[in-house]
Structures are given as structure tokens and as C-alpha cells.
N, C-alpha and C. Protein backbone atom coordinates (compact mmCIF):
# COMPACT_ATOMS: atom_id res chain seq x y z
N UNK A 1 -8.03 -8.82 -34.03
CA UNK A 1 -7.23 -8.16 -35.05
C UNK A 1 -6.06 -7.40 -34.41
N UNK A 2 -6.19 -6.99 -33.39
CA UNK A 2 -5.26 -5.70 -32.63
C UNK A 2 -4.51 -7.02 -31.84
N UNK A 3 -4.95 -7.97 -31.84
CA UNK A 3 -3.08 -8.93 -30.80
C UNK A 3 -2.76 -9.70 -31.91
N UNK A 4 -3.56 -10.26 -33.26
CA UNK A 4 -2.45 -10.46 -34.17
C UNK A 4 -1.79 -9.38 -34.52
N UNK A 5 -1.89 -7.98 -34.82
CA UNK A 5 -0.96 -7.03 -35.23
C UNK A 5 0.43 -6.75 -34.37
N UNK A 6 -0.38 -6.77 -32.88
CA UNK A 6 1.28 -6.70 -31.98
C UNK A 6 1.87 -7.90 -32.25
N UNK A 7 1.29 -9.23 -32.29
CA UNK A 7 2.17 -10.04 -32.15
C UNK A 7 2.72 -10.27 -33.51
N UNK A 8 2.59 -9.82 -34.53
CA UNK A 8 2.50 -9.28 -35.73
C UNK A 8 4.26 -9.09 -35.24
N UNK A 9 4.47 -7.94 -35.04
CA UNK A 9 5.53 -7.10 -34.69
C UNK A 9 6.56 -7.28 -33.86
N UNK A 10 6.16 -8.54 -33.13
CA UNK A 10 7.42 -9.09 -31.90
C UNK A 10 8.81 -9.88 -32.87
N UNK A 11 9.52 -9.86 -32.24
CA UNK A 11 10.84 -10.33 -32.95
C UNK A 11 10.54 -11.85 -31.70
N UNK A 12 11.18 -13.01 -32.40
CA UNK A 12 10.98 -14.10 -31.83
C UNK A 12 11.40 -14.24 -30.33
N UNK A 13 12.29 -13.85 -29.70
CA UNK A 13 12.61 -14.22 -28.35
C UNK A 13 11.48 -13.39 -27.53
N UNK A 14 11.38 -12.29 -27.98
CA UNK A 14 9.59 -11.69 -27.22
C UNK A 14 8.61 -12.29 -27.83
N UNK A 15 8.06 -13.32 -28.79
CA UNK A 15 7.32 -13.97 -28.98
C UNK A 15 7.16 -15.27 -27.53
N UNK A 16 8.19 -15.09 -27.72
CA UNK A 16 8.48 -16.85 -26.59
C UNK A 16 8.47 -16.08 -25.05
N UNK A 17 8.73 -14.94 -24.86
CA UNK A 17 8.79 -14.32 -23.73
C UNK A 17 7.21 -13.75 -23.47
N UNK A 18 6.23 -13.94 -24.16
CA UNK A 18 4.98 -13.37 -24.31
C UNK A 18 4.19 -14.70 -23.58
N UNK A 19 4.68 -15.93 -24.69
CA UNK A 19 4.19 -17.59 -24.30
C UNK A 19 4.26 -17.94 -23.19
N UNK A 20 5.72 -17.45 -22.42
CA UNK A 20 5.96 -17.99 -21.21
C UNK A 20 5.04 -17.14 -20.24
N UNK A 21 5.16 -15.91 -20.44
CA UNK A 21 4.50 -15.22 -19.27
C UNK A 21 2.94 -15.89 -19.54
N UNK A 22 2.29 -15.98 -20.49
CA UNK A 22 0.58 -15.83 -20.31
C UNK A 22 0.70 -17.55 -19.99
N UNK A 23 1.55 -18.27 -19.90
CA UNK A 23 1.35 -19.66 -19.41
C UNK A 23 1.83 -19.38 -17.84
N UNK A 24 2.58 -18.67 -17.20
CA UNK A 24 2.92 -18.59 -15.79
C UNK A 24 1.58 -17.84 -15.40
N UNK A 25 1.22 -16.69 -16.18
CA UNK A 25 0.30 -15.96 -15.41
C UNK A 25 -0.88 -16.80 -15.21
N UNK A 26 -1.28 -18.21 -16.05
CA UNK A 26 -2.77 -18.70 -16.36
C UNK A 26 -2.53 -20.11 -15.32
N UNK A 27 -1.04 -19.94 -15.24
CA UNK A 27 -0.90 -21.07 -14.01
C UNK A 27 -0.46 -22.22 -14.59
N UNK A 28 -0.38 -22.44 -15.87
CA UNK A 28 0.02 -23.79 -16.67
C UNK A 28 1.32 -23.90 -16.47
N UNK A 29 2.36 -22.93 -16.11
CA UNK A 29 3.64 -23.12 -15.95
C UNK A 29 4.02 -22.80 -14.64
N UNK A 30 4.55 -23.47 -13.74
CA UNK A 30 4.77 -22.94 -12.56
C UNK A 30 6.24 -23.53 -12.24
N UNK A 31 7.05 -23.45 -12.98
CA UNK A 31 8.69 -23.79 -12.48
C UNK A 31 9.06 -22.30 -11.67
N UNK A 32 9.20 -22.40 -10.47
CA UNK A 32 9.81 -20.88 -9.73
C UNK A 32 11.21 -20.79 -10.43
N UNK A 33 12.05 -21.59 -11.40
CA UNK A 33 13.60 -21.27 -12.10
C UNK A 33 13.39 -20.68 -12.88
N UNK A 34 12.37 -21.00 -14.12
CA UNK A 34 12.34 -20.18 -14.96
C UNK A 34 12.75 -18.57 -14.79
N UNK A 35 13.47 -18.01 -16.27
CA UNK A 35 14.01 -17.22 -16.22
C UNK A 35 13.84 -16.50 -17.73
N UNK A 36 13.01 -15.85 -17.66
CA UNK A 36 12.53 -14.93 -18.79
C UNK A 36 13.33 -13.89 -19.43
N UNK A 37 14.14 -13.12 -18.05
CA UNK A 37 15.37 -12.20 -18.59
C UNK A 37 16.60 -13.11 -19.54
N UNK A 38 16.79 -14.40 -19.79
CA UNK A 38 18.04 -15.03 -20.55
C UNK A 38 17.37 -15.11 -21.85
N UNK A 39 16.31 -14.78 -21.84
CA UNK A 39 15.98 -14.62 -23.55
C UNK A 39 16.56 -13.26 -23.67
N UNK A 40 16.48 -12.34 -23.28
CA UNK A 40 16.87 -10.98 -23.84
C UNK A 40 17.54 -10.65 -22.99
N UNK A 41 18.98 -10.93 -22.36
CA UNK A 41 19.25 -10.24 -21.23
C UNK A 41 19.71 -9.03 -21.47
N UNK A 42 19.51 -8.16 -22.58
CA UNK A 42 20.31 -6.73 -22.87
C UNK A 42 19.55 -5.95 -22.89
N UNK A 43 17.55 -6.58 -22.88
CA UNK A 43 16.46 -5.86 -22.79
C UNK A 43 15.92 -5.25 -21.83
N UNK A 44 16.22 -3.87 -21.06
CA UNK A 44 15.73 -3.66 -19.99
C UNK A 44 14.25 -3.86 -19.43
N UNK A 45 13.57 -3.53 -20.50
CA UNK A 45 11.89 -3.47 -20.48
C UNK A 45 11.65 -5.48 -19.80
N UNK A 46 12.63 -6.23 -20.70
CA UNK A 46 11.74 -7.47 -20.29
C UNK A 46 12.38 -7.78 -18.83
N UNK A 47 13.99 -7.46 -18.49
CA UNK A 47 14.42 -7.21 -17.02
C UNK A 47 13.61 -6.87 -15.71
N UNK A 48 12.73 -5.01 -16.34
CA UNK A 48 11.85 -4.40 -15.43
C UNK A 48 10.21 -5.52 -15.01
N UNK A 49 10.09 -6.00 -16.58
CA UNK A 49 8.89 -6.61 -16.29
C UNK A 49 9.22 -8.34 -15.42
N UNK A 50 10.51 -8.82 -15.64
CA UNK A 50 10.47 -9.92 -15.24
C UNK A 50 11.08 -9.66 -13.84
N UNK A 51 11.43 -8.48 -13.39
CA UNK A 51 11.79 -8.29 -12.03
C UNK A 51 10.63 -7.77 -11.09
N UNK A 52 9.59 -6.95 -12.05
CA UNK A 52 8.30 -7.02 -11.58
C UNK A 52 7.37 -8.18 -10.90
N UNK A 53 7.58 -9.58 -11.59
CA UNK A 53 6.95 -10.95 -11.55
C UNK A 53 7.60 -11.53 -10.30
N UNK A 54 9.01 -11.20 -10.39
CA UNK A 54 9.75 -12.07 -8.85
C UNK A 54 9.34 -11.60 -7.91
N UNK A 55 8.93 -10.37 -7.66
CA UNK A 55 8.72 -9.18 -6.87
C UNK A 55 7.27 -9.75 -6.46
N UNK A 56 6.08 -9.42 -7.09
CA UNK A 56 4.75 -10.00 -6.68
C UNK A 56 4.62 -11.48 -6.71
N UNK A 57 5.54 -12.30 -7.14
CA UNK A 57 5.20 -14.04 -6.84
C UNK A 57 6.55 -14.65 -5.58
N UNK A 58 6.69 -14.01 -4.57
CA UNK A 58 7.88 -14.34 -3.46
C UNK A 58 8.85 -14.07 -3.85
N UNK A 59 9.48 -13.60 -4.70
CA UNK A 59 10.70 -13.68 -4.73
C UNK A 59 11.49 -12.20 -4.45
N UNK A 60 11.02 -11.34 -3.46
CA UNK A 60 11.49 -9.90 -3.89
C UNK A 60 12.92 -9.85 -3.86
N UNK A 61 13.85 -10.29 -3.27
CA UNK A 61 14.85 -10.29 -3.10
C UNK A 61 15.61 -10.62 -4.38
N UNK A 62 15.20 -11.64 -5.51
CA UNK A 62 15.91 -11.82 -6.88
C UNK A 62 15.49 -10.39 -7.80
N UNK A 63 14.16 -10.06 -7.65
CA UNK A 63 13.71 -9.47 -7.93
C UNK A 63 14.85 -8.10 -8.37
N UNK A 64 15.82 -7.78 -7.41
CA UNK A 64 16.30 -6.52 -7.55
C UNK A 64 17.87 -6.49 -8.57
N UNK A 65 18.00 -7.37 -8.58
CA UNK A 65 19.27 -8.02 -9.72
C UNK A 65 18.88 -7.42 -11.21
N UNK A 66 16.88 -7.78 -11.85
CA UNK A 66 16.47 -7.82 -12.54
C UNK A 66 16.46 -5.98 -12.64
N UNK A 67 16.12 -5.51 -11.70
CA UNK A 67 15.54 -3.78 -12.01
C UNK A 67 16.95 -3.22 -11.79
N UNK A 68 17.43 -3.57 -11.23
CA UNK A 68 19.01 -3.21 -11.01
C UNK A 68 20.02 -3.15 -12.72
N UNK A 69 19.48 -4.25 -13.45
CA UNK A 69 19.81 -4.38 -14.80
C UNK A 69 19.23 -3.42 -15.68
N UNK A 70 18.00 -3.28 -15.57
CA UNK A 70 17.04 -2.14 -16.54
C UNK A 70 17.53 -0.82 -15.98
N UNK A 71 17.69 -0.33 -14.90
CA UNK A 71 18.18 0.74 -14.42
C UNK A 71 19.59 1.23 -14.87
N UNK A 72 20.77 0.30 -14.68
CA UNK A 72 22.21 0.39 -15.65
C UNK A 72 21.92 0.76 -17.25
N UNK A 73 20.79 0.19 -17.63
CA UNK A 73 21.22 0.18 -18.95
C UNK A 73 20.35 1.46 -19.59
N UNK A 74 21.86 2.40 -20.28
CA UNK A 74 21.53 4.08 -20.71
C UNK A 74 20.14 3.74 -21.71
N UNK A 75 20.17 3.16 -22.50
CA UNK A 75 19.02 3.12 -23.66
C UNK A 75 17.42 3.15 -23.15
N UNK A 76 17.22 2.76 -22.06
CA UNK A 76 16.19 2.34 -21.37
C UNK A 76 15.34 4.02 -21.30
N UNK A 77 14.42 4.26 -21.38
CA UNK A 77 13.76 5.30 -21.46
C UNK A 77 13.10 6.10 -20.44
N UNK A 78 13.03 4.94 -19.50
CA UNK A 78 12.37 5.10 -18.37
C UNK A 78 12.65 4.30 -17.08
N UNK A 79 13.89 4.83 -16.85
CA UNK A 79 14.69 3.57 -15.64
C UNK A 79 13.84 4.04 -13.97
N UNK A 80 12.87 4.82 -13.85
CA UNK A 80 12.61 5.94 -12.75
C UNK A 80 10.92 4.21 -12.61
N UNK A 81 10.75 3.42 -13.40
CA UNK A 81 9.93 2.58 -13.27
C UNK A 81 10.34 1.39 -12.59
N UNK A 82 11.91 1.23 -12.73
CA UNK A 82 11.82 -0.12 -12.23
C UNK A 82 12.97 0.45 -10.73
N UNK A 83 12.79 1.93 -10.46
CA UNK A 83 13.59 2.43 -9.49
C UNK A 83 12.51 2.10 -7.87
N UNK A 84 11.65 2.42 -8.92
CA UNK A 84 10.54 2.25 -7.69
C UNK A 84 9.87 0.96 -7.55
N UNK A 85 9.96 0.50 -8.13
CA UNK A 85 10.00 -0.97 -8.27
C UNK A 85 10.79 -1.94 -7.32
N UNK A 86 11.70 -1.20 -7.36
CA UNK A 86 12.99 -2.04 -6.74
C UNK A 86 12.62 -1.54 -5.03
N UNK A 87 12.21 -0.24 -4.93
CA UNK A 87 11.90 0.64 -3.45
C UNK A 87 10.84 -0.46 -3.23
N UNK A 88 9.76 -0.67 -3.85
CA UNK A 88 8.46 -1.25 -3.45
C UNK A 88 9.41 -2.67 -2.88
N UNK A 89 9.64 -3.24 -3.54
CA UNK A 89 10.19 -4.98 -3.19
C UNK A 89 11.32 -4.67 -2.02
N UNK A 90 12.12 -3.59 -2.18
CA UNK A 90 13.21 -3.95 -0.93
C UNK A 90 12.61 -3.41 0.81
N UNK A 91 11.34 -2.58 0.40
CA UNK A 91 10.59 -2.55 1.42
C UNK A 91 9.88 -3.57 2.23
N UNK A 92 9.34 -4.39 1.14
CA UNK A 92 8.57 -5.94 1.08
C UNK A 92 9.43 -6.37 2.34
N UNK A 93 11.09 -6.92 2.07
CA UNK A 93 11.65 -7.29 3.15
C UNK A 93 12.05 -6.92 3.82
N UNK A 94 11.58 -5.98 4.19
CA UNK A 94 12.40 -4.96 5.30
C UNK A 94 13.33 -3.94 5.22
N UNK A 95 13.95 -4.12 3.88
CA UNK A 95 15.35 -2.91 3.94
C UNK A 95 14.83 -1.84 3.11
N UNK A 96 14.47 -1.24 4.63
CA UNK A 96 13.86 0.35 4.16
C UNK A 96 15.09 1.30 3.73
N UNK A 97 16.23 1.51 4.44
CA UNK A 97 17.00 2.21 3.50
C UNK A 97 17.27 2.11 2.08
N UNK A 98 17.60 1.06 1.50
CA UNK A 98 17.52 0.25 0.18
C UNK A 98 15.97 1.11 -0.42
N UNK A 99 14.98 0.88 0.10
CA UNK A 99 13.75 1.37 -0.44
C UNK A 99 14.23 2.61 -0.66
N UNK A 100 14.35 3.84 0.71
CA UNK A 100 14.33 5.12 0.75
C UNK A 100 15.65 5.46 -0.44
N UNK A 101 16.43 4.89 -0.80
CA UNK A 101 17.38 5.08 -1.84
C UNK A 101 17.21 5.07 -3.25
N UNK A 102 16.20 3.94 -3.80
CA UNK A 102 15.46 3.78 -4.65
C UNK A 102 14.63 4.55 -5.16
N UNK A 103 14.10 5.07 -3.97
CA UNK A 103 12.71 6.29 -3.86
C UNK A 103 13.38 7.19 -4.37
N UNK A 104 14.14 7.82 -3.78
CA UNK A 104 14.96 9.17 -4.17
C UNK A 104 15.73 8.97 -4.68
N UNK A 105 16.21 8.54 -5.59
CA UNK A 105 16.40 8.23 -7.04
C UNK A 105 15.98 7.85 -8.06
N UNK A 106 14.67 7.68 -7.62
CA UNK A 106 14.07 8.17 -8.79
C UNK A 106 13.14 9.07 -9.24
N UNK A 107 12.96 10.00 -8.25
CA UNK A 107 13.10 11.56 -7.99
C UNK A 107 13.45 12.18 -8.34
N UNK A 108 15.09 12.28 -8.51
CA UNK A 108 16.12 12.59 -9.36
C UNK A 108 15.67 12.79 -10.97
N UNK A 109 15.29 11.36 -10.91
CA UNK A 109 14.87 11.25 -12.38
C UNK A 109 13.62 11.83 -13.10
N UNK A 110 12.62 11.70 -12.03
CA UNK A 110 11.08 12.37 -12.27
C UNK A 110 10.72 12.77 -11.21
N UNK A 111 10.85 13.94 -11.29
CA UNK A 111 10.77 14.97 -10.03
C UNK A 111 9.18 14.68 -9.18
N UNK A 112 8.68 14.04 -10.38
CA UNK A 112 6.75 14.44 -9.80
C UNK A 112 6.29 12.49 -9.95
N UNK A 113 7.49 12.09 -9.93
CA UNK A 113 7.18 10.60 -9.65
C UNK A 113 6.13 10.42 -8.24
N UNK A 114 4.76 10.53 -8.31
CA UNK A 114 4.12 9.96 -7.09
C UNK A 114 4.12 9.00 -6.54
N UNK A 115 4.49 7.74 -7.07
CA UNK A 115 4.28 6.23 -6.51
C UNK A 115 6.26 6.70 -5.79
N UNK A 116 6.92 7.52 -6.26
CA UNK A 116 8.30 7.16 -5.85
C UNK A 116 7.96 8.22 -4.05
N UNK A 117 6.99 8.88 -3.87
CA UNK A 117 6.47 9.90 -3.00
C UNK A 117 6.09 9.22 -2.27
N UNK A 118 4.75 8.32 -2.21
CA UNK A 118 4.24 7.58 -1.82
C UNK A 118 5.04 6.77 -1.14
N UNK A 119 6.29 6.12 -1.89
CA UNK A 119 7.24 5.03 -1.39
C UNK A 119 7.75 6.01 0.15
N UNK A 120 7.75 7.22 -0.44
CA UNK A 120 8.63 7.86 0.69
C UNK A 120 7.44 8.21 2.07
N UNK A 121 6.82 8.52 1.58
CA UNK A 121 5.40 8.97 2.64
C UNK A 121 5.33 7.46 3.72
N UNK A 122 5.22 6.90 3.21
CA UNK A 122 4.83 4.73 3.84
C UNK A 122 6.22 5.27 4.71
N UNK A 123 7.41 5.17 3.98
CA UNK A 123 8.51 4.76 4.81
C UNK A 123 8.40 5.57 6.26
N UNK A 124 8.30 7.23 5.97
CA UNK A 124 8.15 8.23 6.73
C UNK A 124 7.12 7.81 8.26
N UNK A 125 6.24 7.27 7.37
CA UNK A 125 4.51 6.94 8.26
C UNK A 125 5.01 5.93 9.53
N UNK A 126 5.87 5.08 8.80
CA UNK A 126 6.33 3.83 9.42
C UNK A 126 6.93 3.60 10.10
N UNK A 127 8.20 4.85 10.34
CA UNK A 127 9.15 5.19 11.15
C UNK A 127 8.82 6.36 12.00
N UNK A 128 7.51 7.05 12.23
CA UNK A 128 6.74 7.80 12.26
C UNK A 128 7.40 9.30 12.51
N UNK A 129 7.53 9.55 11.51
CA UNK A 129 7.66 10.88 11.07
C UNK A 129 6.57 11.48 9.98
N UNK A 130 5.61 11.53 10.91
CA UNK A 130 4.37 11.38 10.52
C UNK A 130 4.50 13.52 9.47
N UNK A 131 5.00 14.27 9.95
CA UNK A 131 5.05 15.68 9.32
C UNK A 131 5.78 15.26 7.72
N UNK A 132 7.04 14.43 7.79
CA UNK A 132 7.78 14.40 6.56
C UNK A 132 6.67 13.02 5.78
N UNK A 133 5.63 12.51 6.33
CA UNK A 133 4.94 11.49 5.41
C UNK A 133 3.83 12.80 5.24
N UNK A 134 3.50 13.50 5.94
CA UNK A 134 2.20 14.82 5.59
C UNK A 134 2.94 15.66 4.14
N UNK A 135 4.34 15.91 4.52
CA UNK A 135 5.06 16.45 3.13
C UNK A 135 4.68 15.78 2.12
N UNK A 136 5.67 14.53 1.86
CA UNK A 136 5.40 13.77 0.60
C UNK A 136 4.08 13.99 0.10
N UNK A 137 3.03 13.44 1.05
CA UNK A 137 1.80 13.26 0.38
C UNK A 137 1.05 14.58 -0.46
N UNK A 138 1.47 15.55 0.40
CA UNK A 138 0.66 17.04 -0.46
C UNK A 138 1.68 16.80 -1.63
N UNK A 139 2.76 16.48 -1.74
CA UNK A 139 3.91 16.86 -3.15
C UNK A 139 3.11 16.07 -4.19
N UNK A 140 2.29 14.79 -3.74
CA UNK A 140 1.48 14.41 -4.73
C UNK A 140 0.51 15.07 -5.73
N UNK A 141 0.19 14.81 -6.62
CA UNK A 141 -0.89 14.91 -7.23
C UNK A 141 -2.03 15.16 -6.77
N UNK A 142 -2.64 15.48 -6.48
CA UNK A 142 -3.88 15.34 -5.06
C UNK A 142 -5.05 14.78 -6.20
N UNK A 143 -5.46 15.36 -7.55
CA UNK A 143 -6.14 15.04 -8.09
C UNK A 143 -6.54 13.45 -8.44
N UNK A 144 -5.28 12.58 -8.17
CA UNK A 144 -5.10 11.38 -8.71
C UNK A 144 -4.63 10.33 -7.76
N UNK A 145 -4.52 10.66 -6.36
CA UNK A 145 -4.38 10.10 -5.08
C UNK A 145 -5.10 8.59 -5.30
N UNK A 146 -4.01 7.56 -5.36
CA UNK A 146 -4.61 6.34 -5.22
C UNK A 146 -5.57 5.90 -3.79
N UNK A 147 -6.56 4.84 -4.07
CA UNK A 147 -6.43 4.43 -2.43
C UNK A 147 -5.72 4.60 -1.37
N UNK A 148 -4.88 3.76 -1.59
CA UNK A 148 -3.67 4.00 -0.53
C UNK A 148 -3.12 5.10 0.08
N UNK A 149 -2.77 5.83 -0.75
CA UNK A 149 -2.66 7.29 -0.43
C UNK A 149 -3.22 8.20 0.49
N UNK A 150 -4.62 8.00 0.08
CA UNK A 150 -5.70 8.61 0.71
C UNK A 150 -5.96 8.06 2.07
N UNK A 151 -5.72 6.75 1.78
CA UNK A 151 -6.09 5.93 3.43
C UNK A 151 -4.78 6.39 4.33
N UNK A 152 -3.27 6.45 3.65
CA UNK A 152 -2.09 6.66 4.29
C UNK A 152 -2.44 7.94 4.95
N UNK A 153 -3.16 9.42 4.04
CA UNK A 153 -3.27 10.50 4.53
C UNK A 153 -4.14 10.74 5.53
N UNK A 154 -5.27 10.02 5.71
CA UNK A 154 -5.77 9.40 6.62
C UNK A 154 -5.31 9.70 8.06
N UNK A 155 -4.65 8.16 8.02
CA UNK A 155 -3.89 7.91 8.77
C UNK A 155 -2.67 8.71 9.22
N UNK A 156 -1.96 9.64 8.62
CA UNK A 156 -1.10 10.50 9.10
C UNK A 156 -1.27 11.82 9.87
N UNK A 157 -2.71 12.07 9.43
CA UNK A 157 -3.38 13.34 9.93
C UNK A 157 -4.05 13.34 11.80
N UNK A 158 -4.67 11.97 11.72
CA UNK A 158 -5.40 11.05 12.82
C UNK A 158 -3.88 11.53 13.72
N UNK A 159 -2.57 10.94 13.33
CA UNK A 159 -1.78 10.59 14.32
C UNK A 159 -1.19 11.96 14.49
N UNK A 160 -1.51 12.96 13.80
CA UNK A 160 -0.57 14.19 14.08
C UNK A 160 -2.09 15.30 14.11
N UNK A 161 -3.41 14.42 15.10
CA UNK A 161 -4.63 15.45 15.34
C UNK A 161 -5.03 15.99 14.95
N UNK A 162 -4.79 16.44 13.76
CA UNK A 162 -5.82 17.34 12.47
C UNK A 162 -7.07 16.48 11.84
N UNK A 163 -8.32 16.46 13.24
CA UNK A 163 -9.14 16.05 12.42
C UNK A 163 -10.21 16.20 11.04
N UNK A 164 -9.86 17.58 10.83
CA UNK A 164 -10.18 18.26 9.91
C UNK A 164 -9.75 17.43 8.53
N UNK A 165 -8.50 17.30 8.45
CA UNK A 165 -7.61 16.76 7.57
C UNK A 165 -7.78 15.48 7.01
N UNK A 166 -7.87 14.66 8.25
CA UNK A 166 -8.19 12.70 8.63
C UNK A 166 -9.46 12.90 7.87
N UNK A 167 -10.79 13.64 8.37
CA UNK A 167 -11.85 13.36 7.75
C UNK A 167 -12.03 14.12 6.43
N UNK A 168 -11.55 15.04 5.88
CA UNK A 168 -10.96 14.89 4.38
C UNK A 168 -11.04 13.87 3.64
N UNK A 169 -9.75 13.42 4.23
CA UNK A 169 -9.28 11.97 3.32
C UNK A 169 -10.17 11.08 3.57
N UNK A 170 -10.70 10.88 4.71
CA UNK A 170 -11.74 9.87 4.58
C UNK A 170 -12.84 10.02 3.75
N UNK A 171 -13.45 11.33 3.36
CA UNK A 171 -14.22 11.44 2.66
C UNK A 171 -14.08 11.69 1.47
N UNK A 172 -12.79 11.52 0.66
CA UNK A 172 -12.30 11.40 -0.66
C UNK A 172 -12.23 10.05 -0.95
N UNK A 173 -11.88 9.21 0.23
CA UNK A 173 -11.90 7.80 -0.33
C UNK A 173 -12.56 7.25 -0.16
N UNK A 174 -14.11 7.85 0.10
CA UNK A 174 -15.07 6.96 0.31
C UNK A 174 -15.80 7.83 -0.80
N UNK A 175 -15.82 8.68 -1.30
CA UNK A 175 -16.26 9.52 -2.96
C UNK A 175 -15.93 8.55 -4.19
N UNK A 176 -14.40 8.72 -3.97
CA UNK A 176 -13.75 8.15 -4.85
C UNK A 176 -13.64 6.73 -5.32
N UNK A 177 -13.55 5.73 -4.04
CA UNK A 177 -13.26 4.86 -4.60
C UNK A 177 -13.91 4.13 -3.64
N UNK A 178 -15.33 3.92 -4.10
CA UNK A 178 -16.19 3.57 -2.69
C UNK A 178 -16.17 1.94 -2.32
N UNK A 179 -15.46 1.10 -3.33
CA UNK A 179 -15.75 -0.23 -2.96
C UNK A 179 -13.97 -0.61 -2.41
N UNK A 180 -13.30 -0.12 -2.92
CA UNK A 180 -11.39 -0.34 -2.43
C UNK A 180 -11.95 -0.69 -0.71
N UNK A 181 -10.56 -1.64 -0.89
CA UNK A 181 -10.39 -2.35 0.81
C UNK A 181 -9.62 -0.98 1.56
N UNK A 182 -9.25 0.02 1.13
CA UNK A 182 -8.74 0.68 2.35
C UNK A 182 -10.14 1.79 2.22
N UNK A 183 -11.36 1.56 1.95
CA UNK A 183 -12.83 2.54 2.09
C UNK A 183 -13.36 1.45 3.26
N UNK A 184 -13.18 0.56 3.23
CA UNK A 184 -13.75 -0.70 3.82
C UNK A 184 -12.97 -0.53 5.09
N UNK A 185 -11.70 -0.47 5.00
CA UNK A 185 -11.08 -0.46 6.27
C UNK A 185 -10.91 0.61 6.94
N UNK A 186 -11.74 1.85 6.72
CA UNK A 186 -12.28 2.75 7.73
C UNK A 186 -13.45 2.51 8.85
N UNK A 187 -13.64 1.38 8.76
CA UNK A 187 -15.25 1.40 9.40
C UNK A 187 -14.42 0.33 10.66
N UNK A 188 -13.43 0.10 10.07
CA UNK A 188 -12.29 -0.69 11.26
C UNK A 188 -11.51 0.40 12.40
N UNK A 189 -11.30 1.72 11.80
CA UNK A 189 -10.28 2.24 12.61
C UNK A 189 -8.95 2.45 13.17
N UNK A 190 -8.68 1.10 12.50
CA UNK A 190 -7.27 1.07 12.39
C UNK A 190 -6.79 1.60 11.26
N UNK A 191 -5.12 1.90 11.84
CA UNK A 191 -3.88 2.49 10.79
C UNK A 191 -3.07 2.03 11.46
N UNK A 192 -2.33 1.19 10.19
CA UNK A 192 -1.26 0.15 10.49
C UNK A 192 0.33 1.32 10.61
């Protein structure tokens, strides 16, 4: 009753933009051309989501054309989603400045954006400025610390000797989220 009502409510080119995705996602459609944003190209939301899809199926690099579009356009409600979006994928290939620009801008936009923190903490970790990735991460949420997070804090504490700290986090993410691959990948020892 509740997906005839949404679909109830779609105007036809998001009807067909609904078709296409649950046939790409189920695997029945697999043309890598297809192009979901030319049904609505003035729609940021289907831009963010179809720049989302290039992004996790190889393509990060088209990927940023798409969030780059949802982000321009004023009506959009929430451009601070596909900001980090765009940080996550231009990291993917390497261009961490591009990321770190993304990140902090959309900061700008949502001051308490964590995944845009996070983006910054990884970059920090990576280039090891392991004190400015210890920043970001406390600016988080602490209550709501994804995996990752927790394993990153981890790992940032280990490399800057606060074992106090390292085994913290290890023992939040093995509380918290006891079956996740980065609970699993403590018993490894490595931090990438």
C-alpha cells in the first residue's frame, strides 16, 4: 500500500527514473551510458542521486559533473549532501585537494556535517597529520561515530601513542558494532 502511494505521487519522468534505477540496481540493465540525469536535468536530487551511482559503480570521475550540478542549483535544499559526495569520489582517485575543498565546503554549509569531518580526518590521517585528523574526529558527534570513524580514531591515537585513547576506540567498536569489518580488522593490527 505505502509504494503504490509514493508511486502514486511521482510525476512521469521520476516514474521512469525509479524503473531504470531498480532495473540497474537488480542487474537487468547494465548499459554503463545510460544516463538518468537527461530525464530531469534541472532536478538536483536525481543529479545527487545519479552522481551517487557513477561514484559507487567506477565511474567517480563522471560522477562529479552530476553533484557539481545539484550543488549550483539555489532550490536544492541540501547541496552540503552531494558536497561530500563529490569529497568522497574525488578522494576515490586521488585528488585529495578536490576532496579537502569539497569537505570544507560543506562545512560552510553544515557546520556539524560529520561525514564532511570524517572526509577531513581520512585526508589528515593520510597525509599524516595525525593531531589535525585527532581534531576533526572529537568535532564529531562521538555519540554516533560510524565504524570507520572509530577504527580511523583508533588508528590515529596508536600513531600519535595515546594508548589510553587507541584502546578506547577499540573498545567502542567492538561494543558497538561487534560484527563491522573494521571490529574484525583489529585482531589484524593494521592501520592503513
Amino acid at each position: 500500500a505505502m509504494v503504490g502511494k509514493v508511486i502514486h505521487g511521482l510525476l512521469p519522468w521520476q516514474m521512469i527514473a525509479l524503473v531504470v534505477a531498480l532495473l540497474v540496481a537488480s542487474g537487468w540493465l547494465t548499459n554503463a551510458n545510460i544516463d538518468l540525469s537527461a530525464l530531469a536535468p534541472q532536478d538536483p536530487e536525481i543529479r545527487q542521486n545519479w552522481g551517487f551511482y557513477l561514484c559507487t559503480h567506477g565511474r567517480p570521475r563522471d560522477s562529479l559533473a552530476e553533484f557539481d550540478a545539484a550543488i549550483r542549483n539555489p532550490l536544492y535544499k541540501t547541496p552540503e549532501v552531494p558536497l561530500v559526495n563529490a569529497g568522497r569520489c574525488s578522494a576515490s582517485f586521488g585528488d585529495i585537494n578536490a576532496a579537502d575543498a569539497y569537505f570544507r565546503r560543506a562545512l560552510v554549509l553544515a557546520a556539524n556535517n560529520d561525514a564532511a569531518m570524517l572526509g577531513l580526518a581520512q585526508i589528515a590521517y593520510r597525509e599524516s597529520r595525525n593531531e589535525e585528523a585527532r581534531r576533526w574526529l572529537k568535532s564529531m558527534r562521538q555519540a554516533i561515530l560510524p565504524p570507520v570513524a572509530l577504527y580511523l580514531g583508533m588508528c590515529v591515537e596508536r600513531k600519535l601513542g595515546d594508548r589510553q585513547a587507541e584502546t578506547s576506540y577499540a573498545a567502542q567498536l567492538k561494543n558497538r558494532y561487534p560484527e563491522a569489518d573494521e571490529t574484525k580488522a583489529i585482531a589484524t593490527g593494521k592501520c592503513e
